[in-house]
C-alpha atoms as a PDB file:
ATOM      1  CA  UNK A   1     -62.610-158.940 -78.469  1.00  0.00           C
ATOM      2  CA  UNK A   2     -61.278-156.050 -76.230  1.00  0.00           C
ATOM      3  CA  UNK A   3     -59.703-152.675 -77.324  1.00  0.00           C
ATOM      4  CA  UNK A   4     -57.470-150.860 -74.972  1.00  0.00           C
ATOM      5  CA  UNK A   5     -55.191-148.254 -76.033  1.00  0.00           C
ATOM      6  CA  UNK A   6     -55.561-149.395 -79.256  1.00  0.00           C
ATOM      7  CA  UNK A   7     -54.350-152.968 -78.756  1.00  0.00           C
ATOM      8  CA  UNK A   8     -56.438-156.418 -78.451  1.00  0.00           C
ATOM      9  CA  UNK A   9     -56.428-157.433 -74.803  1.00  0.00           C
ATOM     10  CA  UNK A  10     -59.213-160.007 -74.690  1.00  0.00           C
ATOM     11  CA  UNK A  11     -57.264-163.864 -75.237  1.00  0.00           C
ATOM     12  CA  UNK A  12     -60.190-165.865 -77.539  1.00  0.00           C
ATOM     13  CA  UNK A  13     -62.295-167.856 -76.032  1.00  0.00           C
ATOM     14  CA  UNK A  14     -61.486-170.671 -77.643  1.00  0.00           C
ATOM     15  CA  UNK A  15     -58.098-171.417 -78.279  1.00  0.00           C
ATOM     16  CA  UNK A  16     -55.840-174.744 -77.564  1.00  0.00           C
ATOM     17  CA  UNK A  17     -52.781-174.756 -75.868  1.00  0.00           C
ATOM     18  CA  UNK A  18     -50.692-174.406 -79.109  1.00  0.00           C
ATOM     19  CA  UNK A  19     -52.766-171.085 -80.610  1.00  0.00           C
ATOM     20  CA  UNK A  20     -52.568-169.851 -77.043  1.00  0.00           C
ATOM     21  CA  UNK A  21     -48.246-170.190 -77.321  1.00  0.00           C
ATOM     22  CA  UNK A  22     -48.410-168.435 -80.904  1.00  0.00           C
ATOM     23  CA  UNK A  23     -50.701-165.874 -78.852  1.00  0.00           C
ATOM     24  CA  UNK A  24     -47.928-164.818 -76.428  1.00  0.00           C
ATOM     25  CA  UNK A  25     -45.347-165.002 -78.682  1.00  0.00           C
ATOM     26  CA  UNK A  26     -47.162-162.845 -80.731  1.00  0.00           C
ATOM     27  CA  UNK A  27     -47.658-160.094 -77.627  1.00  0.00           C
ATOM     28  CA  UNK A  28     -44.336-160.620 -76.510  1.00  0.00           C
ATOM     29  CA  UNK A  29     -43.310-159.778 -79.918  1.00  0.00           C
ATOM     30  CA  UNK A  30     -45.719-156.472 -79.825  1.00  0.00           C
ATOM     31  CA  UNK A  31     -44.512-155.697 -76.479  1.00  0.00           C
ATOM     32  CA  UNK A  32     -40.430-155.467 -77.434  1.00  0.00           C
ATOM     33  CA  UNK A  33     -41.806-152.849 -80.691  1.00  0.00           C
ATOM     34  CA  UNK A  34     -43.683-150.844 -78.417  1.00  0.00           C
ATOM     35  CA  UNK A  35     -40.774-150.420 -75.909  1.00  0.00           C
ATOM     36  CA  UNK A  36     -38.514-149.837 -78.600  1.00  0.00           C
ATOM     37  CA  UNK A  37     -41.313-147.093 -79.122  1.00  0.00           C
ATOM     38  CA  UNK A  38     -41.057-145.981 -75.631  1.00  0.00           C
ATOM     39  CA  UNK A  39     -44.781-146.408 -76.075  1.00  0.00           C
ATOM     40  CA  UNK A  40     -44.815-148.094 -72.440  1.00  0.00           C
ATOM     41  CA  UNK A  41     -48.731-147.563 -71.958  1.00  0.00           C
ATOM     42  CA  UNK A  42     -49.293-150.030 -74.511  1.00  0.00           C
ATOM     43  CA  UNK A  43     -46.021-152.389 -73.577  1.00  0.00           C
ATOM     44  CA  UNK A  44     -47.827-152.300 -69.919  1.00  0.00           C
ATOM     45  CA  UNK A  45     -51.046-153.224 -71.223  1.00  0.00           C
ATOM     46  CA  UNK A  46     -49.644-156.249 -73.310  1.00  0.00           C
ATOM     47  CA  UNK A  47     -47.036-157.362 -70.351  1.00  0.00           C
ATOM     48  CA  UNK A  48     -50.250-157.585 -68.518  1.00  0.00           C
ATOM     49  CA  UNK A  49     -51.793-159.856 -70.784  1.00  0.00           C
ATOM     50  CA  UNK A  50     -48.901-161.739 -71.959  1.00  0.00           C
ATOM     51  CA  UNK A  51     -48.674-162.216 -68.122  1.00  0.00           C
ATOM     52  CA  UNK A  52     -51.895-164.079 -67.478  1.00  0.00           C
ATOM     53  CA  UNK A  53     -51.297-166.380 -70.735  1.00  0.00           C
ATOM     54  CA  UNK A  54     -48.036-167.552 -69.611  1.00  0.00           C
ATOM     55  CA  UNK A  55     -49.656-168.219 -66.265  1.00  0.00           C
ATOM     56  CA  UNK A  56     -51.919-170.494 -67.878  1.00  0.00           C
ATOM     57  CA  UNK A  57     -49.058-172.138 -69.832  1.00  0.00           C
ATOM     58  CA  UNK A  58     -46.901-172.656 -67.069  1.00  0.00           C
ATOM     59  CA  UNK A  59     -49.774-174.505 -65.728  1.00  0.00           C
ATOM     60  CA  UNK A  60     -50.240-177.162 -68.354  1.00  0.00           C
ATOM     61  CA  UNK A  61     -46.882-177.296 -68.679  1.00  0.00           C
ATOM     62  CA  UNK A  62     -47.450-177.417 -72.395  1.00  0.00           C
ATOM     63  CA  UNK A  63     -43.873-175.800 -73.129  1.00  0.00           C
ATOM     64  CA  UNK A  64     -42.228-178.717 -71.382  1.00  0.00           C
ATOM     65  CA  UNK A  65     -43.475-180.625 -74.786  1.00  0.00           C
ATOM     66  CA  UNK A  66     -40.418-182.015 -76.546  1.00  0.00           C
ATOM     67  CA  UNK A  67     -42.629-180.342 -79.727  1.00  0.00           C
ATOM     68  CA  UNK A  68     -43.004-176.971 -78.067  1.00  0.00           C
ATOM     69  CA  UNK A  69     -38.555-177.089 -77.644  1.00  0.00           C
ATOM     70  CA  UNK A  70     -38.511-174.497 -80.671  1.00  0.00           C
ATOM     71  CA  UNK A  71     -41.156-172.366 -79.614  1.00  0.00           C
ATOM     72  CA  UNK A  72     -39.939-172.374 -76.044  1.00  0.00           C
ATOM     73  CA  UNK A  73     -36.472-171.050 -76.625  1.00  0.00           C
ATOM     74  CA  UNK A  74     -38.340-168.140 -79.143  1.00  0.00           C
ATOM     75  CA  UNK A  75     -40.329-167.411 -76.128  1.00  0.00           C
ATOM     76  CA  UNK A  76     -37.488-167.281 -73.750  1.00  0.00           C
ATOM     77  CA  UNK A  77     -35.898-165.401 -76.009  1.00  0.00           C
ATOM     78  CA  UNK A  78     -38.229-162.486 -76.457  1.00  0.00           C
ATOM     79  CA  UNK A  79     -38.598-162.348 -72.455  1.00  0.00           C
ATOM     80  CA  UNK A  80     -34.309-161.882 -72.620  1.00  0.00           C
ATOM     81  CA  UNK A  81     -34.978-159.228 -75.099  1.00  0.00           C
ATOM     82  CA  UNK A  82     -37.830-157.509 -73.424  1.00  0.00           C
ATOM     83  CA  UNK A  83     -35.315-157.260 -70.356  1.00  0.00           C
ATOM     84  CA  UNK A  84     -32.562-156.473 -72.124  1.00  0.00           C
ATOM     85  CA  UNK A  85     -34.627-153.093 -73.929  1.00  0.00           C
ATOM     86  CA  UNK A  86     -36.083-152.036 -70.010  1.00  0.00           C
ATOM     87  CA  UNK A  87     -32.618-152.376 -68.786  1.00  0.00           C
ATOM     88  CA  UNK A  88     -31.089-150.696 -71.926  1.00  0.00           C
ATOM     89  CA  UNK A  89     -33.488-147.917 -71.396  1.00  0.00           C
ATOM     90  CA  UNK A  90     -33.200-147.282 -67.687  1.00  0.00           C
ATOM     91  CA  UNK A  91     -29.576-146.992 -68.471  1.00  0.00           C
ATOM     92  CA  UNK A  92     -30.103-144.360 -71.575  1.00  0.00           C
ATOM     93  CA  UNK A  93     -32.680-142.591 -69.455  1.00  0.00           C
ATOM     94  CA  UNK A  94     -30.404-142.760 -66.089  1.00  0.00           C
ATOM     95  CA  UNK A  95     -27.676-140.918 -68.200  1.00  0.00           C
ATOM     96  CA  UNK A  96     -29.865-138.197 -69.444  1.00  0.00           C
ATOM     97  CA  UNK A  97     -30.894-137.564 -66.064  1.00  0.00           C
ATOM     98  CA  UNK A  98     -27.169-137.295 -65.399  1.00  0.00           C
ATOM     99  CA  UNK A  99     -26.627-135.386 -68.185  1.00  0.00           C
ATOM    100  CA  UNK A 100     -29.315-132.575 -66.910  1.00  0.00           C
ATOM    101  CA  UNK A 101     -28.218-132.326 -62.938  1.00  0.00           C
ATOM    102  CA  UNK A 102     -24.973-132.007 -64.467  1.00  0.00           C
ATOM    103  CA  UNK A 103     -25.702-128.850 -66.789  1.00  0.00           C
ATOM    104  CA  UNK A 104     -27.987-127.694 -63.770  1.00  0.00           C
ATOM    105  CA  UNK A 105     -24.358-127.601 -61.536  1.00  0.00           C
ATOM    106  CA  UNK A 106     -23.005-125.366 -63.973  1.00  0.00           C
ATOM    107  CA  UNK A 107     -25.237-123.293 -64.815  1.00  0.00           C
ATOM    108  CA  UNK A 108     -26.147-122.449 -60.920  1.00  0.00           C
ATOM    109  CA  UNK A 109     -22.042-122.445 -60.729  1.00  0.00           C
ATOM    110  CA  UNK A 110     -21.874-119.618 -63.653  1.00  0.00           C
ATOM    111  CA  UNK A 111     -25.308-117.550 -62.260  1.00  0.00           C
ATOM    112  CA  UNK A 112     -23.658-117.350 -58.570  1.00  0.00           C
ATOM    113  CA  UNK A 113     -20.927-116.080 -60.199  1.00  0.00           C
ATOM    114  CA  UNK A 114     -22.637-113.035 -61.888  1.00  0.00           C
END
């Protein structure tokens, strides 16, 4: 298998439909810890992966299994979080950016002043 950045990006050749689920749930999993890390060369690199294996599950449509109900809603649920941490940290980020222009007013307020 693959290294980039320090993180497996080549899916086994041979895996089922089931070990390829547990696969992406795995990177999902991987890829809400590394944006928690603001690590977001590696979250990009596993997005991109996690990407192409939900492609392929989407296509068999093996989530629509009434077996696969459990895993589904795990999966869905990681996506939701995965959202909810970029969102979460555009907003955090946004505000420091605020934060800055904000000090940069003042302080070109209190040097015209001088």
């Amino acid at each position: 298998m693959s290294q980039s950045h320090g993180i497996n990006t080549a899916v086994p050749t041979e895996i089922d439909g089931r070990e390829m689920a547990d696969y992406l749930e795995y990177l999902l999993h991987r890829q809400v810890e590394k944006l928690r890390q603001y690590d977001l060369d590696k979250a990009v690199v596993l997005a991109e992966e996690s990407a192409g294996i939900a492609d392929k599950l989407t296509q068999t449509r093996l989530l629509d299994e009434p077996d696969m109900h459990d895993q589904r809603g795990r999966i869905q649920k990681l996506y939701q979080q995965i959202s909810l941490t970029i969102a979460s940290e555009r907003q955090e980020v946004g505000d420091k950016l605020k934060a800055i222009r904000d000090s940069l007013k003042v302080l070109g307020a209190y040097s015209s002043t001088k």
